[in-house]
C-alpha atoms as a PDB file:
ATOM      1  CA  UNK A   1       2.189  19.950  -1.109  1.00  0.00           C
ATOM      2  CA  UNK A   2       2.227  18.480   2.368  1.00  0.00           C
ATOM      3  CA  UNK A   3       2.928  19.140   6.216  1.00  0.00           C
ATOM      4  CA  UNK A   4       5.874  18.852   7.841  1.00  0.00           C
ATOM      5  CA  UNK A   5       5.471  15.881  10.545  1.00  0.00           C
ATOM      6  CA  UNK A   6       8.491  16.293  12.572  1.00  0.00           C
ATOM      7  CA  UNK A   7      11.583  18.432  12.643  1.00  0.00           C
ATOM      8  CA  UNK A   8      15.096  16.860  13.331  1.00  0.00           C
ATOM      9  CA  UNK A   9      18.433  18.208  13.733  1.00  0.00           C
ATOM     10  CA  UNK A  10      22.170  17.888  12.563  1.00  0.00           C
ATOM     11  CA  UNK A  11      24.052  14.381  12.773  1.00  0.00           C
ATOM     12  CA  UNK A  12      21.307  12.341  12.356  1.00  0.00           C
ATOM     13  CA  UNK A  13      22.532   8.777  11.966  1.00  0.00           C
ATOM     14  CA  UNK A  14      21.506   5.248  10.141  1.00  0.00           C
ATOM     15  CA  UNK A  15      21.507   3.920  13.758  1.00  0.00           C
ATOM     16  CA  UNK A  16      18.751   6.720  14.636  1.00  0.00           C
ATOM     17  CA  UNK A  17      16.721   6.161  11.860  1.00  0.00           C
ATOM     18  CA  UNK A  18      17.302   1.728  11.536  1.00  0.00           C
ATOM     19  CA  UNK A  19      18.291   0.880  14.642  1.00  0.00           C
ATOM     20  CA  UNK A  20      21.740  -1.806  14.505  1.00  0.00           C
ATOM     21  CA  UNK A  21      20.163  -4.234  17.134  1.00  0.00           C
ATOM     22  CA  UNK A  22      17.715  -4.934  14.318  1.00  0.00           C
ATOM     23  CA  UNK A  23      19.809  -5.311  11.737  1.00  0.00           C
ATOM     24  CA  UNK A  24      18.691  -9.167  11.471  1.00  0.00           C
ATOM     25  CA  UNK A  25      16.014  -7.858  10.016  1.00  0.00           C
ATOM     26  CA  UNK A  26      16.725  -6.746   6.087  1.00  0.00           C
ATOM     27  CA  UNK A  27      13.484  -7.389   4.186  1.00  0.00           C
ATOM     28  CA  UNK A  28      12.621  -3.814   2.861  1.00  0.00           C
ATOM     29  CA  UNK A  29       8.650  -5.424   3.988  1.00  0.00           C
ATOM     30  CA  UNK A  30       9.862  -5.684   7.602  1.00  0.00           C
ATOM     31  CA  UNK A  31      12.111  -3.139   8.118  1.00  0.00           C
ATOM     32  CA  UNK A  32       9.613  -0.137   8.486  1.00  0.00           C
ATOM     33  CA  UNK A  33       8.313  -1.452  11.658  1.00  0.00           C
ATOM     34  CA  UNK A  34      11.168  -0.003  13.197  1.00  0.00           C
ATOM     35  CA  UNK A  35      11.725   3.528  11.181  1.00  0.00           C
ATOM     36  CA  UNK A  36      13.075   5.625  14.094  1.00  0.00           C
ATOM     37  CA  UNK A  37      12.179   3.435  17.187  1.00  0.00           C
ATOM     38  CA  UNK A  38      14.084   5.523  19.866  1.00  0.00           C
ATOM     39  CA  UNK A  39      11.962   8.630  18.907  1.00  0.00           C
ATOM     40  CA  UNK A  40       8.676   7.296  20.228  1.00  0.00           C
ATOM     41  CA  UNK A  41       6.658  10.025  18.844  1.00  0.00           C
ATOM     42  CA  UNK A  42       7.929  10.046  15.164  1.00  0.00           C
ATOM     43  CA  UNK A  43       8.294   6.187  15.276  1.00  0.00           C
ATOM     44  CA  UNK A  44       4.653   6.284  16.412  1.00  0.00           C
ATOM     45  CA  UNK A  45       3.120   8.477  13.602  1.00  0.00           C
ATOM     46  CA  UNK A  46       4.771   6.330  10.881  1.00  0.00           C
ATOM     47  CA  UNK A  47       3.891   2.802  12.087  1.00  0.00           C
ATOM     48  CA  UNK A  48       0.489   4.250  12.710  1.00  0.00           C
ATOM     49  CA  UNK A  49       0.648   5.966   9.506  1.00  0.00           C
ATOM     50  CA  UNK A  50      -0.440   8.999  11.107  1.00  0.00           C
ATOM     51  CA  UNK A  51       0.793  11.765   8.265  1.00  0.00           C
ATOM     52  CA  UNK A  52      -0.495  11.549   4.512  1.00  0.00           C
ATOM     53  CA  UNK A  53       1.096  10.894   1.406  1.00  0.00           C
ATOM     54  CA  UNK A  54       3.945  12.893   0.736  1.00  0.00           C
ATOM     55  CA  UNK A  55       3.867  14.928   3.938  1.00  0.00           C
ATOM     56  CA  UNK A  56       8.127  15.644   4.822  1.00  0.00           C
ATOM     57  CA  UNK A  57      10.745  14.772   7.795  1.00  0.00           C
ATOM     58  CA  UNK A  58      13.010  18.208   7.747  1.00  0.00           C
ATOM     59  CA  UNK A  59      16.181  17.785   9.463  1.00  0.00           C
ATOM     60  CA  UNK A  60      19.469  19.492   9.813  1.00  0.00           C
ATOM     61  CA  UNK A  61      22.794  18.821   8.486  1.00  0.00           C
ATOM     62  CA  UNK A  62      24.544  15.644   7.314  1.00  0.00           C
ATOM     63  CA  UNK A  63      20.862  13.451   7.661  1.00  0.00           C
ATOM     64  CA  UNK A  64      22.178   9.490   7.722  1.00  0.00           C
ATOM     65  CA  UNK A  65      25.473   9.862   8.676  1.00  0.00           C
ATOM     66  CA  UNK A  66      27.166   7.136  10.463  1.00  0.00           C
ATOM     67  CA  UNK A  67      27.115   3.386   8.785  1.00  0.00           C
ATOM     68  CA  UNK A  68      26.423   2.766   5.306  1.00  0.00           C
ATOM     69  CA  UNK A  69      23.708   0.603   6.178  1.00  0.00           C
ATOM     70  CA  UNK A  70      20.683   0.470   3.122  1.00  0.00           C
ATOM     71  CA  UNK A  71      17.912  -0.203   5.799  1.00  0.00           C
ATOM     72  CA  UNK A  72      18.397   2.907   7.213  1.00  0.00           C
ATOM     73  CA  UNK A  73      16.474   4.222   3.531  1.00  0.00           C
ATOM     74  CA  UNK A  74      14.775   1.091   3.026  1.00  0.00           C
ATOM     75  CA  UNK A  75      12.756   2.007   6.135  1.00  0.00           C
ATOM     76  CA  UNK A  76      12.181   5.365   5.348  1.00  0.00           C
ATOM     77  CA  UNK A  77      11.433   4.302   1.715  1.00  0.00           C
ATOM     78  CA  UNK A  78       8.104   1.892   3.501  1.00  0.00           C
ATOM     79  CA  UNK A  79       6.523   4.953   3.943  1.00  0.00           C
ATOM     80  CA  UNK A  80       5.593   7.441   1.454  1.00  0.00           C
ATOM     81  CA  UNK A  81       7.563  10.202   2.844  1.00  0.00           C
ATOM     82  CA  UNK A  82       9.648  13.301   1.370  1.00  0.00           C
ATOM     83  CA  UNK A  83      12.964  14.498   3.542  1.00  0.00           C
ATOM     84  CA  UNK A  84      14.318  17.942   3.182  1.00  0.00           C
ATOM     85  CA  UNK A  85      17.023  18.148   4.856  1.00  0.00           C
ATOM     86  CA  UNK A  86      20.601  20.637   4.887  1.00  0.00           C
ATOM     87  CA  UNK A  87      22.638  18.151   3.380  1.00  0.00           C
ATOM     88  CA  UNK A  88      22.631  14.221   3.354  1.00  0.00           C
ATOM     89  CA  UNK A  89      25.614  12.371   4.822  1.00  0.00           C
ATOM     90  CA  UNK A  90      27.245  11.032   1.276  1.00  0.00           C
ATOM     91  CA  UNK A  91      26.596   7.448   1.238  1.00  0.00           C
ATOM     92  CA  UNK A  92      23.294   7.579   2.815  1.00  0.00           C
ATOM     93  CA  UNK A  93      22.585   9.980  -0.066  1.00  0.00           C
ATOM     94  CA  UNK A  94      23.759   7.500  -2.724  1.00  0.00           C
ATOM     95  CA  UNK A  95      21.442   4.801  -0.968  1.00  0.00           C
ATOM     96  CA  UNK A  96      18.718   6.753  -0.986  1.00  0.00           C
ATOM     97  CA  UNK A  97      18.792   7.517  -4.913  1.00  0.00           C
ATOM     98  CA  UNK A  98      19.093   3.752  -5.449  1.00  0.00           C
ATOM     99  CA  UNK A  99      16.349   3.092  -3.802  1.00  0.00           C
ATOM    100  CA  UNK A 100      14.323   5.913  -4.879  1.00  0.00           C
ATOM    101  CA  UNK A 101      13.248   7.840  -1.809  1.00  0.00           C
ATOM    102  CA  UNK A 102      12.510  11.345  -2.067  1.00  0.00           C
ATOM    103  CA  UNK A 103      15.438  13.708  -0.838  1.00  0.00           C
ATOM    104  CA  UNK A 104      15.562  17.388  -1.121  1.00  0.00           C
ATOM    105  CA  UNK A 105      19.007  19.118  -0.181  1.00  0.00           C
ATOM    106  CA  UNK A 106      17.790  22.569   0.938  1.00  0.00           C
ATOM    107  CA  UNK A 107      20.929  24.263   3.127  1.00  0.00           C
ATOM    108  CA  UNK A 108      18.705  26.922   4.329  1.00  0.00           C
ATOM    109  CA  UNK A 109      15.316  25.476   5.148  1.00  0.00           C
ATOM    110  CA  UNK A 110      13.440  26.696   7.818  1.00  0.00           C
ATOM    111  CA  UNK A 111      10.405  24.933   8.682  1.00  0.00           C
ATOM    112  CA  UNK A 112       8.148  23.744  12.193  1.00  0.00           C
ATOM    113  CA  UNK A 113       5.988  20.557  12.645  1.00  0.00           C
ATOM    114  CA  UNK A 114       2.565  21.828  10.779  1.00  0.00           C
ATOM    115  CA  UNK A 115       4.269  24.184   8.266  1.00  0.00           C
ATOM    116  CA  UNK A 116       2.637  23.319   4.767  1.00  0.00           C
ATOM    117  CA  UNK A 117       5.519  23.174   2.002  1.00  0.00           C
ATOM    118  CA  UNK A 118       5.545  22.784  -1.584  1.00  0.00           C
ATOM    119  CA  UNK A 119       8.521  21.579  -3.719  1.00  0.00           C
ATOM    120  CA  UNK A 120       8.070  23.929  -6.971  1.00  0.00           C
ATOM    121  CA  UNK A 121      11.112  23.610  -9.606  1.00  0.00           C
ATOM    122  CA  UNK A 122      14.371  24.522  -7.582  1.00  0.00           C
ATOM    123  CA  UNK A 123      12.659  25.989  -4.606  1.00  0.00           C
ATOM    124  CA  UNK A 124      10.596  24.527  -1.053  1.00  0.00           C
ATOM    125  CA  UNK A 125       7.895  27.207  -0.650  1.00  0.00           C
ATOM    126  CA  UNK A 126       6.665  27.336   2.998  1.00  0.00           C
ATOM    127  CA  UNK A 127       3.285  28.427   3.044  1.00  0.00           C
ATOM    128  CA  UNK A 128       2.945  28.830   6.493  1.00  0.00           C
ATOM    129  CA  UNK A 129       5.401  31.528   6.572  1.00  0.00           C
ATOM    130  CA  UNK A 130       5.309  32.652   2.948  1.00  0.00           C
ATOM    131  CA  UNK A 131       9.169  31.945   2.685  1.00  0.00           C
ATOM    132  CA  UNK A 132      11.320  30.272  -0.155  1.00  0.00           C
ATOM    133  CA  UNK A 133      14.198  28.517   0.033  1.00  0.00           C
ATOM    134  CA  UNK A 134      16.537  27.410  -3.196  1.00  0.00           C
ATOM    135  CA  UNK A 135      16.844  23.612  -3.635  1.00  0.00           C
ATOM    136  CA  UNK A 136      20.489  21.905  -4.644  1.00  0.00           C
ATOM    137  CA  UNK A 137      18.386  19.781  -7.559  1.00  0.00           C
ATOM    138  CA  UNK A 138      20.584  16.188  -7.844  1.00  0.00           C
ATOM    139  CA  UNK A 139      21.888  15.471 -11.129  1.00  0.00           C
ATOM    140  CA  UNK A 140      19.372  14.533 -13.736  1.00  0.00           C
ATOM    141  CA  UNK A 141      20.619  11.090 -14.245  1.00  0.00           C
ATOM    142  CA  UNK A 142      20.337  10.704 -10.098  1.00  0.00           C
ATOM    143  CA  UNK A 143      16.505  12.492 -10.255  1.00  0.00           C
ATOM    144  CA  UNK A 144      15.621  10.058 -13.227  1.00  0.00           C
ATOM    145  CA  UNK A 145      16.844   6.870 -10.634  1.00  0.00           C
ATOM    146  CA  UNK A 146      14.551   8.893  -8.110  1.00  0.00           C
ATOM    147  CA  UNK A 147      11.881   9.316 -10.181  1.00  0.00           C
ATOM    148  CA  UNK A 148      12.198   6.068 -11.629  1.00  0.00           C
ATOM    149  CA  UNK A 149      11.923   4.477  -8.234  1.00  0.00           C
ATOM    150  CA  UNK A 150      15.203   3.781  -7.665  1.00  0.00           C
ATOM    151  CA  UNK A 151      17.741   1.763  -9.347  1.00  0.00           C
ATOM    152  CA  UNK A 152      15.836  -1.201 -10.180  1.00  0.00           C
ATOM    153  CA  UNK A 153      12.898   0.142 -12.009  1.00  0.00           C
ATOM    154  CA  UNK A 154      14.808   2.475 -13.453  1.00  0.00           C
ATOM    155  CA  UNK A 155      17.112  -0.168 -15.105  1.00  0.00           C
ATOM    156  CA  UNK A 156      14.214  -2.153 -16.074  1.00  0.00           C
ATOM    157  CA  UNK A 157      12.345   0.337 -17.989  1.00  0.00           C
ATOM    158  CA  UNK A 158      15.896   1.327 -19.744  1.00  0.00           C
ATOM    159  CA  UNK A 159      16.255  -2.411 -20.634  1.00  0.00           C
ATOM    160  CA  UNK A 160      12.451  -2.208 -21.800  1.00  0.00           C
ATOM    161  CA  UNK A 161      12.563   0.457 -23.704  1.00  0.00           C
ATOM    162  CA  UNK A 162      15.586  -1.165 -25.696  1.00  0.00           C
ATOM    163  CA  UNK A 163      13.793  -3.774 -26.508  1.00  0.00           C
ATOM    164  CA  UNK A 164      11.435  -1.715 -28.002  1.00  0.00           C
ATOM    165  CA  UNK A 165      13.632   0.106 -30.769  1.00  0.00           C
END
């Protein structure tokens, strides 16, 4: 369970959430610094890791449209952060499972900054308003990449467990 820290809306792009005049900065150790730095308030409460654990970004449709630039989830992925959102732009998406962050398709979500919500099986319960909304669940082999970490770890502990038999 956590709180919802900040509500977004429709067309969100890479450049909006990684900023292109920083894009000479790649390390996925230094790119956080500058998770949404034109939205002062939400860039604020990240840097100054003002949320908990697992607390969620909701946002509209198509959330990273724009470039298919991997710093755009590398940044969000410095923080441990869940986004719900109506639907993901497509190769943001694919980025994002890669690299393990936490994405929830959820077309219908309705949710405000302080709303508590729970991600149970196929479903975001908001407990603030006692609705439910139906998930899109990703493909098992993408929510075992998620799960995993992203693409990396998950590779590694396929290539480990080889070993193994």
């Amino acid at each position: 369970m956590g709180k919802v820290i900040y509500v977004l809306g429709d067309d969100i792009s890479t450049d909006i959430i990684y900023p292109g005049r920083y894009m000479a900065t790649v390390l996925p150790t230094e790119t956080p610094k500058y998770v949404f730095n034109d939205i002062k308030e939400l860039h604020q409460m990240l840097v100054e890791n003002k949320f908990n654990p697992g607390d969620f970004i909701v946002a509209g449709k198509n959330f990273g449209c724009g470039s298919s630039r991997e710093q755009a989830v590398s940044t969000l992925r410095g923080y441990d952060i869940k986004i719900i959102a109506k639907d993901f732009a497509r190769i943001f998406l694919q980025n994002s499972i890669n690299l393990g962050l936490p994405t929830y398709i959820c077309p219908e979500i309705e949710a405000s900054v302080g709303d508590e919500l729970e991600i149970v099986g196929d479903k975001v319960i908001n407990h603030t308003t006692g609705k439910e909304f139906k998930l899109i669940p990703h493909h098992k082999s993408r929510q075992a990449i998620i799960d995993a970490g992203g693409l990396i770890p998950y590779t590694r502990k396929k290539l480990l467990e080889e070993r193994k038999q």
